[in-house]
N, C-alpha and C. Protein backbone atom coordinates (compact mmCIF):
# COMPACT_ATOMS: atom_id res chain seq x y z
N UNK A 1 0.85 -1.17 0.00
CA UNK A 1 0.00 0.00 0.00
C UNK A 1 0.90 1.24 0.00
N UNK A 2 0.71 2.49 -1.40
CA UNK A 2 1.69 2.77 -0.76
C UNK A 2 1.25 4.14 0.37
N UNK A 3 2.46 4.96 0.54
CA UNK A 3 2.42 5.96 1.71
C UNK A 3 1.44 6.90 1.28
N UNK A 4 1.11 7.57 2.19
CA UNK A 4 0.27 9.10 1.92
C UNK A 4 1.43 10.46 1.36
N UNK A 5 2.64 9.83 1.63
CA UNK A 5 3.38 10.91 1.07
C UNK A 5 3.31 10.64 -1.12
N UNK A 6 3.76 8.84 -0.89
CA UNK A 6 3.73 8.86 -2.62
C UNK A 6 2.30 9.54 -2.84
N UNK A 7 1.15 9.14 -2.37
CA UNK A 7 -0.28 9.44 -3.29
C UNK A 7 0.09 10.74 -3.47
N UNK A 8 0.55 12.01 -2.22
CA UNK A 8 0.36 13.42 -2.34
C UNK A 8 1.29 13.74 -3.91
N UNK A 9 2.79 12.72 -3.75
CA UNK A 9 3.30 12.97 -4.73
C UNK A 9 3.15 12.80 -6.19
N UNK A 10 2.38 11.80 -6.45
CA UNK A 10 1.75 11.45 -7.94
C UNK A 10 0.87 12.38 -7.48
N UNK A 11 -0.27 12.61 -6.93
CA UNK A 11 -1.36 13.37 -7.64
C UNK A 11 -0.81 14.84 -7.56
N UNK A 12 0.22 15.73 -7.10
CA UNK A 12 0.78 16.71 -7.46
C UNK A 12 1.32 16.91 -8.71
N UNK A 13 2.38 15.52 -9.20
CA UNK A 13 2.89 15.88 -10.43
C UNK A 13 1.77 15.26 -11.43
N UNK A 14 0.79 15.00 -11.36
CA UNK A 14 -0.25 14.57 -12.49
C UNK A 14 -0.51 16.20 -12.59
N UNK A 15 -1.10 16.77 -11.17
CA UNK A 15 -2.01 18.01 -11.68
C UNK A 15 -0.91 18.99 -12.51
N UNK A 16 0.74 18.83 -12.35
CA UNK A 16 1.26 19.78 -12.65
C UNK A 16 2.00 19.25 -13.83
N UNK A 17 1.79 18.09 -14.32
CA UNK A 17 2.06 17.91 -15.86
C UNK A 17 0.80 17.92 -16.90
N UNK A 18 -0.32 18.12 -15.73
CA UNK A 18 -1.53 18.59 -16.71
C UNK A 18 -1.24 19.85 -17.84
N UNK A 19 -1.78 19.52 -19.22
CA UNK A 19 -1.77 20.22 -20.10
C UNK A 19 -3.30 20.35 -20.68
N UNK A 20 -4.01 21.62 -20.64
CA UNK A 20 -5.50 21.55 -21.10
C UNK A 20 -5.49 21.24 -22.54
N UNK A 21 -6.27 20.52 -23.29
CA UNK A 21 -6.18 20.36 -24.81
C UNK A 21 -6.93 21.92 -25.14
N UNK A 22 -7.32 21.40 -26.89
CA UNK A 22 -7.48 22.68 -27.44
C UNK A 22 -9.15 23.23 -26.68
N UNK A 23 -9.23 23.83 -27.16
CA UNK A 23 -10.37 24.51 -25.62
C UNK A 23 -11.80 24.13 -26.82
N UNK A 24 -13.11 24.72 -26.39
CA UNK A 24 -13.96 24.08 -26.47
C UNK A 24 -14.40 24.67 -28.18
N UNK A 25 -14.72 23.48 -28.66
CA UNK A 25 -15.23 24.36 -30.35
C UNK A 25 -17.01 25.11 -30.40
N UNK A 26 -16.94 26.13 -29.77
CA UNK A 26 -18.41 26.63 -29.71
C UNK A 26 -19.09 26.51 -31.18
N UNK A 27 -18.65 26.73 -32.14
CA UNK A 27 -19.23 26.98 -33.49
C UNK A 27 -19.75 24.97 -33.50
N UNK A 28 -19.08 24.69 -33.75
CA UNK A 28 -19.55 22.85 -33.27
C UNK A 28 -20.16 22.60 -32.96
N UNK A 29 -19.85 22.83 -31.83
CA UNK A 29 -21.22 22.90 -30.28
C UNK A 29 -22.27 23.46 -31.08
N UNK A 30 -22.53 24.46 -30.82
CA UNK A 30 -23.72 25.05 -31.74
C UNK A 30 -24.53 24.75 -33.03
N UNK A 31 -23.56 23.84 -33.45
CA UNK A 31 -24.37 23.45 -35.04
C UNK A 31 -24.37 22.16 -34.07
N UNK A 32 -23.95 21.71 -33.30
CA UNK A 32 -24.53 19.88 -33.14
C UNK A 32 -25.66 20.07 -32.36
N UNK A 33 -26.11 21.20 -31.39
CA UNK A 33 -27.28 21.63 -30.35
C UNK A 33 -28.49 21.54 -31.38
N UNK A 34 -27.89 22.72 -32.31
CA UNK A 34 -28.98 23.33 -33.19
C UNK A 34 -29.59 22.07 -33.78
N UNK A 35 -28.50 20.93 -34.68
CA UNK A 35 -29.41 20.13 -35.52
C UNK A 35 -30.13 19.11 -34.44
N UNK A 36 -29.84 18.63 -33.67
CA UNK A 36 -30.65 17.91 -32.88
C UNK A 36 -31.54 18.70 -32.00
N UNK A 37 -31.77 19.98 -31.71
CA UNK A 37 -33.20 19.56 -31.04
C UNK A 37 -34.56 19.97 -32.22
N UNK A 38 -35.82 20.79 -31.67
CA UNK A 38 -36.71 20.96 -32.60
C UNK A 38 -36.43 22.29 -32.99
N UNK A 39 -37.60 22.25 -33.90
CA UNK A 39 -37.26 23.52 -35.11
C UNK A 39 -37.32 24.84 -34.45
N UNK A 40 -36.98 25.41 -34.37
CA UNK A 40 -37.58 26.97 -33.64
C UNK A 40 -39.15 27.64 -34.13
N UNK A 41 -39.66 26.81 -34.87
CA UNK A 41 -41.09 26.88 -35.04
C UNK A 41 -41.79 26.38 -33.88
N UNK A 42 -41.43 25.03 -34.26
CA UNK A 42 -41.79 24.27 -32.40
C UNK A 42 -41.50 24.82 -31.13
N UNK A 43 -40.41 25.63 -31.30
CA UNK A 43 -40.17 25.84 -29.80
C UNK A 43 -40.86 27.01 -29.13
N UNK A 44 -41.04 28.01 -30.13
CA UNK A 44 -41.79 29.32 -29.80
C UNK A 44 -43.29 28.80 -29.83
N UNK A 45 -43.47 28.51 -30.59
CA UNK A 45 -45.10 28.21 -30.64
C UNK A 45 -45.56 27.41 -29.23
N UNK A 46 -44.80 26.50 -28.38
CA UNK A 46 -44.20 25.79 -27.01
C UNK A 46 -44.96 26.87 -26.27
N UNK A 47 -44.10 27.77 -26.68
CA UNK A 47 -43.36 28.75 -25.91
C UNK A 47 -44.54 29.83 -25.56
N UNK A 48 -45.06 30.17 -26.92
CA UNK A 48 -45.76 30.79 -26.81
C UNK A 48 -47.06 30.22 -25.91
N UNK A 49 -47.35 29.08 -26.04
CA UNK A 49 -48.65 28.28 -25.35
C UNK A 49 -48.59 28.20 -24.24
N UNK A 50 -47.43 28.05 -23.92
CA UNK A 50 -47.24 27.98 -21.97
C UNK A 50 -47.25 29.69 -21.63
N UNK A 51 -46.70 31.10 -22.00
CA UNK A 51 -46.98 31.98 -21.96
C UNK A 51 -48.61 32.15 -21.66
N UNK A 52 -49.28 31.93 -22.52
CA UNK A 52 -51.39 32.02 -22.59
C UNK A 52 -50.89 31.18 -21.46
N UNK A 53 -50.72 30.22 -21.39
CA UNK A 53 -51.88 29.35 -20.21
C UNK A 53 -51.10 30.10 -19.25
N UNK A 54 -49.41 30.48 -18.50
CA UNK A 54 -49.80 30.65 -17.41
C UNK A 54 -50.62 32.55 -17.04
N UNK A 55 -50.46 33.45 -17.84
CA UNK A 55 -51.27 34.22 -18.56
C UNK A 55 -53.06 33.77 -17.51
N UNK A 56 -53.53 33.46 -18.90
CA UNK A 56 -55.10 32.79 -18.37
C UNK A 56 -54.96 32.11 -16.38
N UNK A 57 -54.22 31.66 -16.26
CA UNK A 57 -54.18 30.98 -14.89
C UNK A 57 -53.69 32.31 -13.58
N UNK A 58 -53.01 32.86 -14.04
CA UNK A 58 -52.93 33.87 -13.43
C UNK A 58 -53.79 34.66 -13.05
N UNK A 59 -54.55 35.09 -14.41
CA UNK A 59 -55.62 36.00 -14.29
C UNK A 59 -57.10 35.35 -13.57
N UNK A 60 -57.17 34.46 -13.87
CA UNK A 60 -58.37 33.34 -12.87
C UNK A 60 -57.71 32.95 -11.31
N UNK A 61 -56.85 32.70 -10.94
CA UNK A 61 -56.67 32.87 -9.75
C UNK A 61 -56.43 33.91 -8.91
N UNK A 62 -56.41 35.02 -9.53
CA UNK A 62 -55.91 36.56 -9.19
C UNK A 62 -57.53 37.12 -9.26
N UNK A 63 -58.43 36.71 -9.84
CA UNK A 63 -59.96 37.73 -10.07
C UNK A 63 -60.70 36.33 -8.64
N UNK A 64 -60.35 35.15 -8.67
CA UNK A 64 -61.09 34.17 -7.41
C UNK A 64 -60.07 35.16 -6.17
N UNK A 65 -59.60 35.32 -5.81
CA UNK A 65 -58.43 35.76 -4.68
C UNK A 65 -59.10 37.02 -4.67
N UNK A 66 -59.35 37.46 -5.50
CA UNK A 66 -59.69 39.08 -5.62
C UNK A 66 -58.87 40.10 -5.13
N UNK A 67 -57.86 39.85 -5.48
CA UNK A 67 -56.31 40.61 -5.52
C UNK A 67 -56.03 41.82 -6.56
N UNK A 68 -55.68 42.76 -5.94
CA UNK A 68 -55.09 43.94 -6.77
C UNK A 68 -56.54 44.68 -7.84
N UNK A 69 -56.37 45.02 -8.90
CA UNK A 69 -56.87 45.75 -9.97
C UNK A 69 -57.72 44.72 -10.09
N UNK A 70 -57.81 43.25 -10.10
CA UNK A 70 -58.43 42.55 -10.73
C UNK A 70 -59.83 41.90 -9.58
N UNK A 71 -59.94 42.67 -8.58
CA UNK A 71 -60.82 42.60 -7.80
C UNK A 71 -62.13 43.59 -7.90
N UNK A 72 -63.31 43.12 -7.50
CA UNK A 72 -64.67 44.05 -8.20
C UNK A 72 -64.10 45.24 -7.07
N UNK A 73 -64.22 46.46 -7.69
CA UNK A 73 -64.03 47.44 -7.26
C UNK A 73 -65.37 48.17 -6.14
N UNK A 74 -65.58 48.55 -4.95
CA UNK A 74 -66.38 49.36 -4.29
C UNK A 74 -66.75 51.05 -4.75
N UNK A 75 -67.97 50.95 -5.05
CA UNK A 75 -68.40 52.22 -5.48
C UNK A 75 -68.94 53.47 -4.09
N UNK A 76 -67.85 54.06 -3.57
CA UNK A 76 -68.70 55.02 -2.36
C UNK A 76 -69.69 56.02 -3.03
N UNK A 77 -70.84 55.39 -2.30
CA UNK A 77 -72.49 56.18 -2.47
C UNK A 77 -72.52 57.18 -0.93
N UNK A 78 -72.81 58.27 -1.78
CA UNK A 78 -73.28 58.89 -0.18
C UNK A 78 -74.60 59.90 -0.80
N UNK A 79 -75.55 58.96 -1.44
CA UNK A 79 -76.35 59.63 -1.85
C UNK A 79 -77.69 59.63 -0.39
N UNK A 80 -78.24 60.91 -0.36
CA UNK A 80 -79.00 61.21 0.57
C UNK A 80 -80.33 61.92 0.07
């Protein structure tokens, strides 16, 4: 088994003969993202649908709660 001094010593000179390769190819990346997922037709139109619904859900739990602007408003009568 060996010592705690060799381990400190290999994993020092590993980290310090580390050399980073060539760094990351974004343009790559980006065309391999792009062709695999869906079209950007699909995704906005998604996108857009979850917008309405939480939209609509908002506004129905906000007029039941009767919160803010969206609560029936009180008319003061002081007719005599």
């Amino acid at each position: 088994m060996p010592s705690d001094d060799d381990v400190s010593r290999t994993i020092r000179e590993g980290v310090q003969a580390w050399q980073p390769s060539r760094g990351a190819d974004w343009p790559d990346l980006l065309t391999r993202i792009a062709g695999s997922g869906p079209s950007a037709l699909v995704l906005y139109s998604a996108a857009s649908a979850a917008l309405v619904v939480i939209l609509v859900v908002a506004f129905l739990v906000g007029s039941d709660l009767q919160i803010g602007a969206l609560a029936p408003q009180s008319i003061p009568s002081h007719l005599h």
